[in-house]
N, C-alpha and C. Protein backbone atom coordinates (compact mmCIF):
# COMPACT_ATOMS: atom_id res chain seq x y z
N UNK A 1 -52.65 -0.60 -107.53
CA UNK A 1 -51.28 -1.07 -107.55
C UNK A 1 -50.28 0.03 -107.18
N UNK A 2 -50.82 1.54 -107.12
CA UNK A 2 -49.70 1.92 -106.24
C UNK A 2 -49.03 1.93 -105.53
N UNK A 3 -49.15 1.13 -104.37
CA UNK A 3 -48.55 0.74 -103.19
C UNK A 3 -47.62 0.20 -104.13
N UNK A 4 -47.41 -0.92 -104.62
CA UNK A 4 -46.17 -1.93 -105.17
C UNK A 4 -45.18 -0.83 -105.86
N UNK A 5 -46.48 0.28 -106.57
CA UNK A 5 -45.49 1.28 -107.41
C UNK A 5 -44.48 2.09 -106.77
N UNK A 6 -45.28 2.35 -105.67
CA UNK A 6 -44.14 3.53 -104.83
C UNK A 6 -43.45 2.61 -104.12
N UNK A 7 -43.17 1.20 -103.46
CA UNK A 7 -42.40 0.43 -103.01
C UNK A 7 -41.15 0.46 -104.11
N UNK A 8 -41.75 0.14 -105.69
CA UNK A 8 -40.34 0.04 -106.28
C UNK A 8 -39.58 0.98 -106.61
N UNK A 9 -40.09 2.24 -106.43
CA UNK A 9 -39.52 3.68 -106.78
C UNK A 9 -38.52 3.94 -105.38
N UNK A 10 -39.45 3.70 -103.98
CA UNK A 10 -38.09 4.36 -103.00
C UNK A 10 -37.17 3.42 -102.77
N UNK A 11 -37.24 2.23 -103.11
CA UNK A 11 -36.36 1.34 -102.95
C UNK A 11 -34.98 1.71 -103.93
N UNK A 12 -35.50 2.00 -105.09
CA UNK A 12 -34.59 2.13 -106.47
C UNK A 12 -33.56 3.85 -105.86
N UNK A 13 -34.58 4.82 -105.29
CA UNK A 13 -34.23 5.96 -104.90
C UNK A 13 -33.01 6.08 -103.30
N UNK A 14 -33.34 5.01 -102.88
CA UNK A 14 -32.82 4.99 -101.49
C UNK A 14 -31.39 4.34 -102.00
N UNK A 15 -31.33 3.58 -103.24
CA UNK A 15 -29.82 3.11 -103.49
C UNK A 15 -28.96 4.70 -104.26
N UNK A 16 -29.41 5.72 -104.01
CA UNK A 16 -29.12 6.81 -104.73
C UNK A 16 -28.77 6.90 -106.52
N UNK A 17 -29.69 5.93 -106.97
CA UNK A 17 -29.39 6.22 -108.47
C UNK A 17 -30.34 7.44 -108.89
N UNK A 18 -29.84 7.84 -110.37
CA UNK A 18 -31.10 8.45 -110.77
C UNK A 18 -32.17 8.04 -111.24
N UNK A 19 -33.59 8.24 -110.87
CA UNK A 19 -34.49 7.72 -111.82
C UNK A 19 -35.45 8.21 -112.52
N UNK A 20 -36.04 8.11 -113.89
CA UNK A 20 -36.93 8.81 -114.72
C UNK A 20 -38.09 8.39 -114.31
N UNK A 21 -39.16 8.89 -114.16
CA UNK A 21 -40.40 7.80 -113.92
C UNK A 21 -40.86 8.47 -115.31
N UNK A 22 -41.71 7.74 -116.39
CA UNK A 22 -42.22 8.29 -117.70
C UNK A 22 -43.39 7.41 -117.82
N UNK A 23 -44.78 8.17 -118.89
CA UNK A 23 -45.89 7.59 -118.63
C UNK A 23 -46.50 7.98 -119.95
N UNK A 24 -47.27 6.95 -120.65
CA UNK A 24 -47.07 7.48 -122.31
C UNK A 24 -47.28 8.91 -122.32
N UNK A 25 -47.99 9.46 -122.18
CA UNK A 25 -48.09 10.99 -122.64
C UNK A 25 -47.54 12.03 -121.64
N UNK A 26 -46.90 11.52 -120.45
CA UNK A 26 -46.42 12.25 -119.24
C UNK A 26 -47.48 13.12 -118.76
N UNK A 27 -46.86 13.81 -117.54
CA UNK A 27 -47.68 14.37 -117.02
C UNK A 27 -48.25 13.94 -115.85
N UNK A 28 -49.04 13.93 -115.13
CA UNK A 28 -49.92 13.16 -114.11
C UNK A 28 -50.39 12.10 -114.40
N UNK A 29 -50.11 10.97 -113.46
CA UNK A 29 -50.35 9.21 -113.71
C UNK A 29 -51.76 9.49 -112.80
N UNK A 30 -52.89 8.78 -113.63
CA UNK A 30 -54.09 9.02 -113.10
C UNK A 30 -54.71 7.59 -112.06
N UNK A 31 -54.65 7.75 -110.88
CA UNK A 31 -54.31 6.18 -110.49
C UNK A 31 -55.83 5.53 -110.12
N UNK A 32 -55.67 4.13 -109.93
CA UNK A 32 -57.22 3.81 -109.76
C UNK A 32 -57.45 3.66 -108.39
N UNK A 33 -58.60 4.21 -107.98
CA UNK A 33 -59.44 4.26 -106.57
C UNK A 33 -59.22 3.19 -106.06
N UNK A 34 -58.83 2.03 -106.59
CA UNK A 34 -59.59 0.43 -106.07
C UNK A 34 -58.11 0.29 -105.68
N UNK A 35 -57.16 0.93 -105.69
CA UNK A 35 -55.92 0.88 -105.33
C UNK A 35 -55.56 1.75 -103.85
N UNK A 36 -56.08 2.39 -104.10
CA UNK A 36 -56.10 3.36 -102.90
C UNK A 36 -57.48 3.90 -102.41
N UNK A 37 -58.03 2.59 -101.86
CA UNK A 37 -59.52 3.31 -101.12
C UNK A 37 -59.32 4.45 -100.05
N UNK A 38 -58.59 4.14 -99.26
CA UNK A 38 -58.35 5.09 -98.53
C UNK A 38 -57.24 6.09 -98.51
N UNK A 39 -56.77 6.40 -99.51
CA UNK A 39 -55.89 7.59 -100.05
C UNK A 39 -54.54 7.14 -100.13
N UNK A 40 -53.62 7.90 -100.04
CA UNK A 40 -52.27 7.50 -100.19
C UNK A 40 -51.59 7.01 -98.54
N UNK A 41 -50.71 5.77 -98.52
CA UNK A 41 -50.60 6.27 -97.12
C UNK A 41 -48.97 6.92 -96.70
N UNK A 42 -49.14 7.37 -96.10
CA UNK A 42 -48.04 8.63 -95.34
C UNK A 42 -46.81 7.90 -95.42
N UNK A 43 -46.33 6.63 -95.74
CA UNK A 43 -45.25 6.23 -95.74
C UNK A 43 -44.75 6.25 -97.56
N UNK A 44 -45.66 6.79 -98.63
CA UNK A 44 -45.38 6.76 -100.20
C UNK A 44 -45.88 7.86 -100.40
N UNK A 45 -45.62 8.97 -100.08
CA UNK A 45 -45.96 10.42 -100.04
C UNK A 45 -45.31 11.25 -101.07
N UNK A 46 -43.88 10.88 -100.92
CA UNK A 46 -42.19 10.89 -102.07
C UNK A 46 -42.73 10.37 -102.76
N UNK A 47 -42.73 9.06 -103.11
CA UNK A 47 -42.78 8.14 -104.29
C UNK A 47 -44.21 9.30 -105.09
N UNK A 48 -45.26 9.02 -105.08
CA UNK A 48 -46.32 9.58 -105.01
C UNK A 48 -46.59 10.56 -105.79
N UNK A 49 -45.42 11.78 -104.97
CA UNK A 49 -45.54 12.89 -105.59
C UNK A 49 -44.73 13.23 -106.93
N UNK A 50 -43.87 11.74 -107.27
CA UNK A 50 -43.35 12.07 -108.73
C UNK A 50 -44.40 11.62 -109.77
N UNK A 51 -45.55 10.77 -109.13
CA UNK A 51 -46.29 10.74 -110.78
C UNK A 51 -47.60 11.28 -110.66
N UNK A 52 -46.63 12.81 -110.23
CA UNK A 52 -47.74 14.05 -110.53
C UNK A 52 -47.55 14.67 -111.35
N UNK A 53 -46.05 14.12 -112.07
CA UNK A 53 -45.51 15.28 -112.85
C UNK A 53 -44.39 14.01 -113.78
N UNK A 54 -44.90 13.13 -114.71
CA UNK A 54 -44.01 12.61 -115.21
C UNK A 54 -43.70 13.22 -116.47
N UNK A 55 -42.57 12.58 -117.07
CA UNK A 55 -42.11 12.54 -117.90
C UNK A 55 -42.62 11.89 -119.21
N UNK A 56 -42.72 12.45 -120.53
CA UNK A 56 -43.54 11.65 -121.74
C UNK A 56 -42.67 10.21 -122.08
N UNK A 57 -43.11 9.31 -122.83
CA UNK A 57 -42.45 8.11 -122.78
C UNK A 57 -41.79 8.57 -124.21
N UNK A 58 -41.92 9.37 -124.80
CA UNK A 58 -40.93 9.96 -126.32
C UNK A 58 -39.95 10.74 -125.92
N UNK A 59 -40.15 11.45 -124.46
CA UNK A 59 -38.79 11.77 -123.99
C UNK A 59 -37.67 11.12 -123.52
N UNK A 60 -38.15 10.26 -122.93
CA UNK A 60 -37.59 9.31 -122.47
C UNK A 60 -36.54 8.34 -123.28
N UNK A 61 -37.79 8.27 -124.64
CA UNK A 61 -37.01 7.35 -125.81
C UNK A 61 -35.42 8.19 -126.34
N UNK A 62 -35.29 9.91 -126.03
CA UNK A 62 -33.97 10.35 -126.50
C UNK A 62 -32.79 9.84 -125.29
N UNK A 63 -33.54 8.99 -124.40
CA UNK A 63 -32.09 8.76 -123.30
C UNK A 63 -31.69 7.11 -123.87
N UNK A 64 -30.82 6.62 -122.88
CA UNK A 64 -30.39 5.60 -122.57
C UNK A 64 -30.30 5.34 -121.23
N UNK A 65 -30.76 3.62 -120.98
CA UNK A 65 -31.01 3.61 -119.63
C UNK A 65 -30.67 2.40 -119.30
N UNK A 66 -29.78 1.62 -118.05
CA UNK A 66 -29.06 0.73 -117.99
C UNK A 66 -30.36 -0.21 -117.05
N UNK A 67 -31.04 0.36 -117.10
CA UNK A 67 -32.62 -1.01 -116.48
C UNK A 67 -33.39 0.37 -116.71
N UNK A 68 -34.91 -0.81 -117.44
CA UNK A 68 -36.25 -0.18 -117.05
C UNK A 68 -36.94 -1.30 -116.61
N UNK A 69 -38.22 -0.38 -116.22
CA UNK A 69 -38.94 -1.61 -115.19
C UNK A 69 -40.17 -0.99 -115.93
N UNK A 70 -41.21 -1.50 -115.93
CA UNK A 70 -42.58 -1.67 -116.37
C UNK A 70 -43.68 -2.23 -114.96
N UNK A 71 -44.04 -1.06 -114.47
CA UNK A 71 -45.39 -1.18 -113.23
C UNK A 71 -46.79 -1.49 -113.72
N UNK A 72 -47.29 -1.74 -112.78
CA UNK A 72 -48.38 -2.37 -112.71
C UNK A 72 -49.48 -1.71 -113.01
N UNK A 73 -50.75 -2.33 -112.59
CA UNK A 73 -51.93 -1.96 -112.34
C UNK A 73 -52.63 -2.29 -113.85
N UNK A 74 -53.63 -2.22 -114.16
CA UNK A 74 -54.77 -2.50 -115.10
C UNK A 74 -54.77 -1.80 -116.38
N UNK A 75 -54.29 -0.70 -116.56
CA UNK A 75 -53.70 0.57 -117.52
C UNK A 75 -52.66 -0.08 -118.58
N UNK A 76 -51.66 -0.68 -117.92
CA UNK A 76 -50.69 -1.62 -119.28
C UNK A 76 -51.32 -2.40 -119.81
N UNK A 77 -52.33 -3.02 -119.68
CA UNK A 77 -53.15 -4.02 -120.52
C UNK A 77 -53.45 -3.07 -122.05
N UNK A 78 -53.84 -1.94 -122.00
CA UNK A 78 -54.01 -1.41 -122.72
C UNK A 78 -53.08 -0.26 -123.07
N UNK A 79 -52.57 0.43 -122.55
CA UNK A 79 -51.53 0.99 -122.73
C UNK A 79 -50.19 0.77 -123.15
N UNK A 80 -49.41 -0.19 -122.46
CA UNK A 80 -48.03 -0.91 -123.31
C UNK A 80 -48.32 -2.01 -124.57
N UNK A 81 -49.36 -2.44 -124.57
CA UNK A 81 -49.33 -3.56 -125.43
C UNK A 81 -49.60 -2.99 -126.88
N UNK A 82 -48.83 -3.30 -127.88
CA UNK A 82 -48.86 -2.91 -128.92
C UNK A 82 -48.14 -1.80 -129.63
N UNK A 83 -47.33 -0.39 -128.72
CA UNK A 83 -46.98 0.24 -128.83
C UNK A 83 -45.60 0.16 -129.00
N UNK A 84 -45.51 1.29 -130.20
CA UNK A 84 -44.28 0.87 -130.99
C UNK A 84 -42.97 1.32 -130.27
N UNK A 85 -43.14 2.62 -129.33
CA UNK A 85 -41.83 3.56 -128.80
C UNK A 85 -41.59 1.84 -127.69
N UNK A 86 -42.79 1.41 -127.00
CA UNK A 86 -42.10 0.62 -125.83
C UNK A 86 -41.63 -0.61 -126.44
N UNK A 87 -41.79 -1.35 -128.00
CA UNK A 87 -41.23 -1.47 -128.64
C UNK A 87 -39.85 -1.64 -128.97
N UNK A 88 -39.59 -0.56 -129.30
CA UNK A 88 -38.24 -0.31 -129.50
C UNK A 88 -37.40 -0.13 -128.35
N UNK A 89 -38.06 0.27 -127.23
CA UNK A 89 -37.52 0.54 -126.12
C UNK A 89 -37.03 -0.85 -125.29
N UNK A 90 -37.91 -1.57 -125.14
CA UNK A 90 -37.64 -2.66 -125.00
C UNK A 90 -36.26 -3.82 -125.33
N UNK A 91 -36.51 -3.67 -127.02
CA UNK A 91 -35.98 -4.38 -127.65
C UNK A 91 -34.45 -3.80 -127.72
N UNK A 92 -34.31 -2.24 -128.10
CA UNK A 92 -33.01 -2.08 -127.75
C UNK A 92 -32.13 -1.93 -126.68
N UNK A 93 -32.83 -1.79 -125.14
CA UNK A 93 -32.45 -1.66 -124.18
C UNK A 93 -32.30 -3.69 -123.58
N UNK A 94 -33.00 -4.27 -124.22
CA UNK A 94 -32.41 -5.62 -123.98
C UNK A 94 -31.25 -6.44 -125.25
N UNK A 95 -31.22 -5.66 -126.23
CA UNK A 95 -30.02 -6.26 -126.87
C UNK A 95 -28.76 -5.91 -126.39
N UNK A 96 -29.04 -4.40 -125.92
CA UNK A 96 -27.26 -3.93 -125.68
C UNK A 96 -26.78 -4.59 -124.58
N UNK A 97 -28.22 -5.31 -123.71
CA UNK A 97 -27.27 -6.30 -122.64
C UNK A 97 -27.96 -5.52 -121.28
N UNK A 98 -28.71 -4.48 -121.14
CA UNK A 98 -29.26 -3.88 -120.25
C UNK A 98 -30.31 -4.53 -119.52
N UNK A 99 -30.74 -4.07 -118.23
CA UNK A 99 -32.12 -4.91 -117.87
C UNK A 99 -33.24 -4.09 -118.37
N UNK A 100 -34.01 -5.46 -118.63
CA UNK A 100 -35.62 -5.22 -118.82
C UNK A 100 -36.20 -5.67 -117.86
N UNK A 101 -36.60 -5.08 -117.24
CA UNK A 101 -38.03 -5.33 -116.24
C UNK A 101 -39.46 -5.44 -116.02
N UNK A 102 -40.11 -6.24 -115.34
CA UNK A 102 -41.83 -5.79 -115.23
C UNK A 102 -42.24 -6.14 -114.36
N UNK A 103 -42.96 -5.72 -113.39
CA UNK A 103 -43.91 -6.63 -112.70
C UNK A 103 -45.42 -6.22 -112.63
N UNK A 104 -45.98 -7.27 -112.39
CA UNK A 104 -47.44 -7.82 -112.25
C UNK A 104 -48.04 -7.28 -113.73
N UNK A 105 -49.02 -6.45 -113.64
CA UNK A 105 -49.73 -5.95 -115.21
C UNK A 105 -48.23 -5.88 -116.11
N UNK A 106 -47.71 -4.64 -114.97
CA UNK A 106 -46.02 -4.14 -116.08
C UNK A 106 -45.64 -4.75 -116.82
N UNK A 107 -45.76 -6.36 -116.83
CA UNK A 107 -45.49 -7.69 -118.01
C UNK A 107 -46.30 -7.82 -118.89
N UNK A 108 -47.33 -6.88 -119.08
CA UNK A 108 -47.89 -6.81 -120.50
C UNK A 108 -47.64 -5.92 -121.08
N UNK A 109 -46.67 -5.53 -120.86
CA UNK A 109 -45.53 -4.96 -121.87
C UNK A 109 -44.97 -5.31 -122.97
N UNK A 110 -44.33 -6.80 -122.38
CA UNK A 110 -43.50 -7.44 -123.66
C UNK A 110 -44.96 -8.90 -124.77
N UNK A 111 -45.77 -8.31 -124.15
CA UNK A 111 -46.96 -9.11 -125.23
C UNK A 111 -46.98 -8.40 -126.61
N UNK A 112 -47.01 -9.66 -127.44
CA UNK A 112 -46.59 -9.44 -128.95
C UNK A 112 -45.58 -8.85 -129.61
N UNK A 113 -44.52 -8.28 -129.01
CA UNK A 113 -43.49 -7.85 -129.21
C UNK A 113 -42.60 -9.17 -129.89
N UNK A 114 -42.06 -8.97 -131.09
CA UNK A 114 -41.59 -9.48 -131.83
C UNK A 114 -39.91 -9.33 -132.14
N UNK A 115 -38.91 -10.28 -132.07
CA UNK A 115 -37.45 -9.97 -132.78
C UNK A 115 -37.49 -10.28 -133.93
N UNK A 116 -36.22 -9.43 -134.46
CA UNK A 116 -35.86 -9.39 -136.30
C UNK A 116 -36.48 -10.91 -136.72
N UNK A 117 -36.24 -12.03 -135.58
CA UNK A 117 -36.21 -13.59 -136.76
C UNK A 117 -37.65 -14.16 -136.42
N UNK A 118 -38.88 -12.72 -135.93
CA UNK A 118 -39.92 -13.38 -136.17
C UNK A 118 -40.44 -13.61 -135.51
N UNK A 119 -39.42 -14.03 -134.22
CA UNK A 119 -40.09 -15.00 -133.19
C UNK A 119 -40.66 -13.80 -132.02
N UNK A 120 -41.71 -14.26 -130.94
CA UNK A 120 -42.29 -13.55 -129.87
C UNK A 120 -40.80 -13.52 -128.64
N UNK A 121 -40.79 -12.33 -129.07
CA UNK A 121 -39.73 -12.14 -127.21
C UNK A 121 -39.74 -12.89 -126.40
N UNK A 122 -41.05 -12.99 -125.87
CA UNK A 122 -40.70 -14.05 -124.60
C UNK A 122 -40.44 -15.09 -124.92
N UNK A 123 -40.62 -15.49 -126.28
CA UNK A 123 -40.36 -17.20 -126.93
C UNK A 123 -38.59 -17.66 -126.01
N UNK A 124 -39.49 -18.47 -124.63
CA UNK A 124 -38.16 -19.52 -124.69
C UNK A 124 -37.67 -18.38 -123.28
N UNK A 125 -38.42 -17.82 -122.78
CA UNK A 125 -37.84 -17.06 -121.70
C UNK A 125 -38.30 -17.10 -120.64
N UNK A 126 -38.10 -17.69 -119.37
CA UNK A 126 -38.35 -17.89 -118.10
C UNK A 126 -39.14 -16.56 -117.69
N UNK A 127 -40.33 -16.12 -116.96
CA UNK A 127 -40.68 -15.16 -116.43
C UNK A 127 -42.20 -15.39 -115.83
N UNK A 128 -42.37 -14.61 -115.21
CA UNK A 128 -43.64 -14.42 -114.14
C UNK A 128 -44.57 -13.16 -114.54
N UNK A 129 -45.89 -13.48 -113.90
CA UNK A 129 -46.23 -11.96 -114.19
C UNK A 129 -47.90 -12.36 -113.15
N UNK A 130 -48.49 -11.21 -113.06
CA UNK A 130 -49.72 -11.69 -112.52
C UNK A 130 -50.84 -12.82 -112.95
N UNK A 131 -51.21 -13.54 -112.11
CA UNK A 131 -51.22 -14.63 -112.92
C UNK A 131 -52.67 -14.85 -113.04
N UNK A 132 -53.48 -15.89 -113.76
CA UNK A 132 -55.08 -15.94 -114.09
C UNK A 132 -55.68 -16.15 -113.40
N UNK A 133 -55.08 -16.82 -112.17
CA UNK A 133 -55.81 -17.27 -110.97
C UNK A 133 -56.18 -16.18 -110.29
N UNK A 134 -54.98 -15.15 -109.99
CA UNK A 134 -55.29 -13.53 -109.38
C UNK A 134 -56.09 -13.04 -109.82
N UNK A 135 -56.09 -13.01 -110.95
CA UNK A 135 -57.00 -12.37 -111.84
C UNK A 135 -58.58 -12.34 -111.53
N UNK A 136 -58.59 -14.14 -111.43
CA UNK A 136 -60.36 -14.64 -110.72
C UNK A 136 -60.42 -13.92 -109.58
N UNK A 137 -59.20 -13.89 -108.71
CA UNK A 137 -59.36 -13.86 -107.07
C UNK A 137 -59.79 -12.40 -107.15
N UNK A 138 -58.92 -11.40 -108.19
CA UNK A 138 -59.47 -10.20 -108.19
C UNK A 138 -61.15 -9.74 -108.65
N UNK A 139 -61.79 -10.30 -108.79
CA UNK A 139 -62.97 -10.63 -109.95
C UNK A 139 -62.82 -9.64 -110.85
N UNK A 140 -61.91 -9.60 -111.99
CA UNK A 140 -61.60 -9.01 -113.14
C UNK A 140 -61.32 -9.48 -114.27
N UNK A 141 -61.30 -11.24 -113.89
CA UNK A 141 -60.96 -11.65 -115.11
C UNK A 141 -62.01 -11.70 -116.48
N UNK A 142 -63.77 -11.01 -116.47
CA UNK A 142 -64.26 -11.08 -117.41
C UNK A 142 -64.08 -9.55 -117.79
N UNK A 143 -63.79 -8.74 -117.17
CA UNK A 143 -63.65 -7.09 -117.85
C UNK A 143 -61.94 -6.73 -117.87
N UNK A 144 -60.35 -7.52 -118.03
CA UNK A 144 -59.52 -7.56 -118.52
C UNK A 144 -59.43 -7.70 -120.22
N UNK A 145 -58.97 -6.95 -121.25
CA UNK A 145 -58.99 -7.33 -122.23
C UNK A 145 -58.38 -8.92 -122.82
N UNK A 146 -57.20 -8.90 -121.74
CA UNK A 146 -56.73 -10.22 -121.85
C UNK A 146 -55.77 -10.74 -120.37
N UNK A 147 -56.24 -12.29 -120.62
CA UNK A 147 -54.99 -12.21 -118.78
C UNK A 147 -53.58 -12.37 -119.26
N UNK A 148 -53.06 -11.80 -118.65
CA UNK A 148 -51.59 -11.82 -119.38
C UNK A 148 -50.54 -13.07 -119.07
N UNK A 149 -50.65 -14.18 -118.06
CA UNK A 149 -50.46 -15.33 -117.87
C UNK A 149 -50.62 -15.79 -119.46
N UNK A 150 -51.76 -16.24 -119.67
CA UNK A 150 -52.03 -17.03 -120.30
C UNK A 150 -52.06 -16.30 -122.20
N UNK A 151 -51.39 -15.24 -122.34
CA UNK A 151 -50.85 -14.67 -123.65
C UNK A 151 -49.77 -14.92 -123.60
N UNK A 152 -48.95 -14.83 -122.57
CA UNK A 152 -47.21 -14.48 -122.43
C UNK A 152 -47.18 -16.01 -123.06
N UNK A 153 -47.83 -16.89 -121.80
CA UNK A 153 -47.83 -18.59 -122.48
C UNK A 153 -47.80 -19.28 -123.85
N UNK A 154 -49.17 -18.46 -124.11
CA UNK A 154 -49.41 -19.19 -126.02
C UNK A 154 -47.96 -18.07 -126.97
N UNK A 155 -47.71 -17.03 -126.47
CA UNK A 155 -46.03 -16.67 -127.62
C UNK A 155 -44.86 -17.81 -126.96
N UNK A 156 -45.32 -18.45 -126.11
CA UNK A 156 -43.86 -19.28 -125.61
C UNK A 156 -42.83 -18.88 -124.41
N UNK A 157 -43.68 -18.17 -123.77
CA UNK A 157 -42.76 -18.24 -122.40
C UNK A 157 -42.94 -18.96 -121.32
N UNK A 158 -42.02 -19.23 -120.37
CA UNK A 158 -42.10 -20.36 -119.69
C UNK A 158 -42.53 -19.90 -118.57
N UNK A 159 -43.79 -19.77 -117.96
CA UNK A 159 -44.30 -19.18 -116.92
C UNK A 159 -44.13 -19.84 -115.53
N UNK A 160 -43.12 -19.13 -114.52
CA UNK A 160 -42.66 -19.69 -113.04
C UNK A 160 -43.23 -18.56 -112.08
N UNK A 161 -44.09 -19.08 -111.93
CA UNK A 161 -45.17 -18.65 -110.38
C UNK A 161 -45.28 -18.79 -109.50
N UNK A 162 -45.37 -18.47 -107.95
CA UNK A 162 -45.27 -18.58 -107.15
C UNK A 162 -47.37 -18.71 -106.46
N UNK A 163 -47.60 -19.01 -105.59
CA UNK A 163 -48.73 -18.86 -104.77
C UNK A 163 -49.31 -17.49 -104.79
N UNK A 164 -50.52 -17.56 -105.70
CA UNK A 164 -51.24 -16.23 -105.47
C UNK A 164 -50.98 -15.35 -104.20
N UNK A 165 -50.74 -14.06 -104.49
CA UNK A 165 -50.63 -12.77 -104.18
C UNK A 165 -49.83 -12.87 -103.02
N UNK A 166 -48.52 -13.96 -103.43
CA UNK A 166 -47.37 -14.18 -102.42
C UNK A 166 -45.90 -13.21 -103.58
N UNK A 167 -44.87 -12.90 -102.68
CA UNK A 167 -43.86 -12.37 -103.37
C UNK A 167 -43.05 -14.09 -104.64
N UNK A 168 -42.63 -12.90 -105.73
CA UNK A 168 -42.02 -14.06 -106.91
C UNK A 168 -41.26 -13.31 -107.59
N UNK A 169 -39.87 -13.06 -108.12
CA UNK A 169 -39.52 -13.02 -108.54
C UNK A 169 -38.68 -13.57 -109.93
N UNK A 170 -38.56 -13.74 -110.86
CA UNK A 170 -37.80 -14.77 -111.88
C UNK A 170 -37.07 -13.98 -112.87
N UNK A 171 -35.37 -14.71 -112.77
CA UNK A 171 -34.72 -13.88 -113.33
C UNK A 171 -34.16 -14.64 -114.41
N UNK A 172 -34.26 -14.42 -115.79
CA UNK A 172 -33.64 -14.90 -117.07
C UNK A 172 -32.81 -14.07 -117.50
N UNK A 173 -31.70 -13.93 -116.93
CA UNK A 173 -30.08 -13.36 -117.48
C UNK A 173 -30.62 -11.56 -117.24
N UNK A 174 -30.74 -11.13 -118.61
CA UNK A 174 -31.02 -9.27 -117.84
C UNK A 174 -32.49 -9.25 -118.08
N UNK A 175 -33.45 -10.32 -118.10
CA UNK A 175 -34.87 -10.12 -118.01
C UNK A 175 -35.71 -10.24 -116.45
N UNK A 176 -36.19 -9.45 -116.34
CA UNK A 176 -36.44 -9.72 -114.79
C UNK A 176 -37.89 -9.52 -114.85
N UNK A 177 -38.59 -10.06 -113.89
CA UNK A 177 -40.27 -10.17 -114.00
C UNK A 177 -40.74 -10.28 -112.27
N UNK A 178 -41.52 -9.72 -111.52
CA UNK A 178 -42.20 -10.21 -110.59
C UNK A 178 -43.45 -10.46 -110.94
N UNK A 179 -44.44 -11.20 -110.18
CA UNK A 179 -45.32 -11.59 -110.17
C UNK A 179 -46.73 -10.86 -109.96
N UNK A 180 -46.74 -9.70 -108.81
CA UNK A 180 -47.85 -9.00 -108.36
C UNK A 180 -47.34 -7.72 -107.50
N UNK A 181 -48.05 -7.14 -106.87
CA UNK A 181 -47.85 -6.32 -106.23
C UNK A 181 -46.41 -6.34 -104.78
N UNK A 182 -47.32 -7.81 -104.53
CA UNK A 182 -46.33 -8.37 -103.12
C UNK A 182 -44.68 -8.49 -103.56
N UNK A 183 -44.70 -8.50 -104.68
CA UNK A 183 -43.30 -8.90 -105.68
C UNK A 183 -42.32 -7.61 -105.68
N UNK A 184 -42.65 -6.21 -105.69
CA UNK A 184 -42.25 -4.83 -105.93
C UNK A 184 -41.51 -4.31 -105.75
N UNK A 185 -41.10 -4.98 -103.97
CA UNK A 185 -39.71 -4.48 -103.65
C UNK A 185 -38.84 -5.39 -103.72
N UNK A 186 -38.93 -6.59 -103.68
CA UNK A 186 -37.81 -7.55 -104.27
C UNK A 186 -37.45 -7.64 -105.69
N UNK A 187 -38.35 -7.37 -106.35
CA UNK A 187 -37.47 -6.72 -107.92
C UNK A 187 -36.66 -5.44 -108.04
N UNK A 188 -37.22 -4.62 -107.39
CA UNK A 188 -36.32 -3.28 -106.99
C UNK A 188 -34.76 -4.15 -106.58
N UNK A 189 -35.16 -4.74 -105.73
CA UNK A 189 -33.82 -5.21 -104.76
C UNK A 189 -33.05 -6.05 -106.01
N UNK A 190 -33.34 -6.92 -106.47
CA UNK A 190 -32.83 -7.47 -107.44
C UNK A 190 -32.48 -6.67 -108.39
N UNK A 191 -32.74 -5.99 -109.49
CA UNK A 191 -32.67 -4.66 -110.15
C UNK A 191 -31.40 -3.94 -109.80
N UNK A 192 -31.39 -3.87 -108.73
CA UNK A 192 -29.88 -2.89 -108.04
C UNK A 192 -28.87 -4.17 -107.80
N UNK A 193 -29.16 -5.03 -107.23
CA UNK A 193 -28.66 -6.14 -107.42
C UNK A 193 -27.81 -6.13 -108.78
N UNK A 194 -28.16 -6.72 -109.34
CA UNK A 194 -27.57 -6.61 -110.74
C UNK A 194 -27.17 -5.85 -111.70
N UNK A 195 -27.40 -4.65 -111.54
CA UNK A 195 -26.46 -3.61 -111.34
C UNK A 195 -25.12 -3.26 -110.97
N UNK A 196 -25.24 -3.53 -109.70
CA UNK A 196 -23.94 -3.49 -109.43
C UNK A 196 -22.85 -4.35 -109.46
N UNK A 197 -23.32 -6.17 -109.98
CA UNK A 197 -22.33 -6.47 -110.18
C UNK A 197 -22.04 -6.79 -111.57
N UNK A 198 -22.49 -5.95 -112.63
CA UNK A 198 -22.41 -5.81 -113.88
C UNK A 198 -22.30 -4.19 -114.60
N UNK A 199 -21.96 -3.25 -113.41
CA UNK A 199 -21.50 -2.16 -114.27
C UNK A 199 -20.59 -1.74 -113.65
């Protein structure tokens, strides 16, 4: 999923904002082969070379940030889900009215994440994410811990999908979600989008 990753980074970079890239323990993002069989290619070289050197996600937690986005690949299945900093991060960066973002895996982020009255976050919230069918098409759906379609579903979100491993975007007020990889730079685009006509 790097390709989608470094699509949404120079996109976000080319509108000249600043951006943090952070990775739970920082440091070098260790990426998977099956993403890049044949190495990086020469057009995400920039993007690339920032998650050689990220930032810890507890550093991160001392800022404030008017959108985060949550990337992809197979690693958030196990990595964002459950964790308390993205947690909080989440939850307070979408009350003050800020965007939350994810696409494809990056949406198993907000799995099991809970508000004060109990209820599951996504309860009642329009969004997309990679979906179970990809999942088969990828043949991963028996070594995924879970497909994230069909979790986001049973807490109550309203899952709007587009045609396997076609671009999708879905936007619920400052929640924003793409679908897969193909999705990456049109959430970027959207992302700045809304941005600017809300700050």
């Amino acid at each position: 999923m790097v390709r989608g990753t470094c699509r949404t980074i120079q996109c976000i970079q080319k509108s000249g904002l600043e951006v943090d890239i952070a990775s739970i323990l920082g440091g070098k993002v260790v990426l998977d082969k099956n993403s890049i069989p044949n190495g990086i290619p020469s057009e995400h070289e920039v993007a690339y070379k920032l998650l050689e050197n990220t930032q810890s996600l507890e550093t991160t937690m001392k800022n404030s940030y008017d959108a985060i986005l949550f990337s992809g690949g197979h690693g958030p299945l196990i990595d964002f889900v459950n964790n308390k900093n993205i947690e909080k991060l989440i939850l307070d960066t979408y009350n003050n009215g800020d965007v939350v973002a994810g696409v494809c895996h990056g949406v198993a982020a907000f799995a099991n994440i809970k508000n004060k009255d109990g209820k599951y976050f996504v309860d009642g919230k329009s969004l997309t994410a990679f979906t179970d069918t990809e999942e088969e098409l990828a043949g991963l759906s028996d070594k995924v811990p879970f497909a994230v379609e069909s979790r986001l579903r049973q807490q109550g979100a309203i899952i709007d999908k587009g045609a396997d491993f076609t671009e999708k975007v879905v936007v619920d007020k400052n929640f924003i979600t793409g679908q897969n990889p193909q999705s990456s730079h049109k959430i970027a685009e959207i992302i700045l989008q809304n941005l600017i006509n809300t700050k």
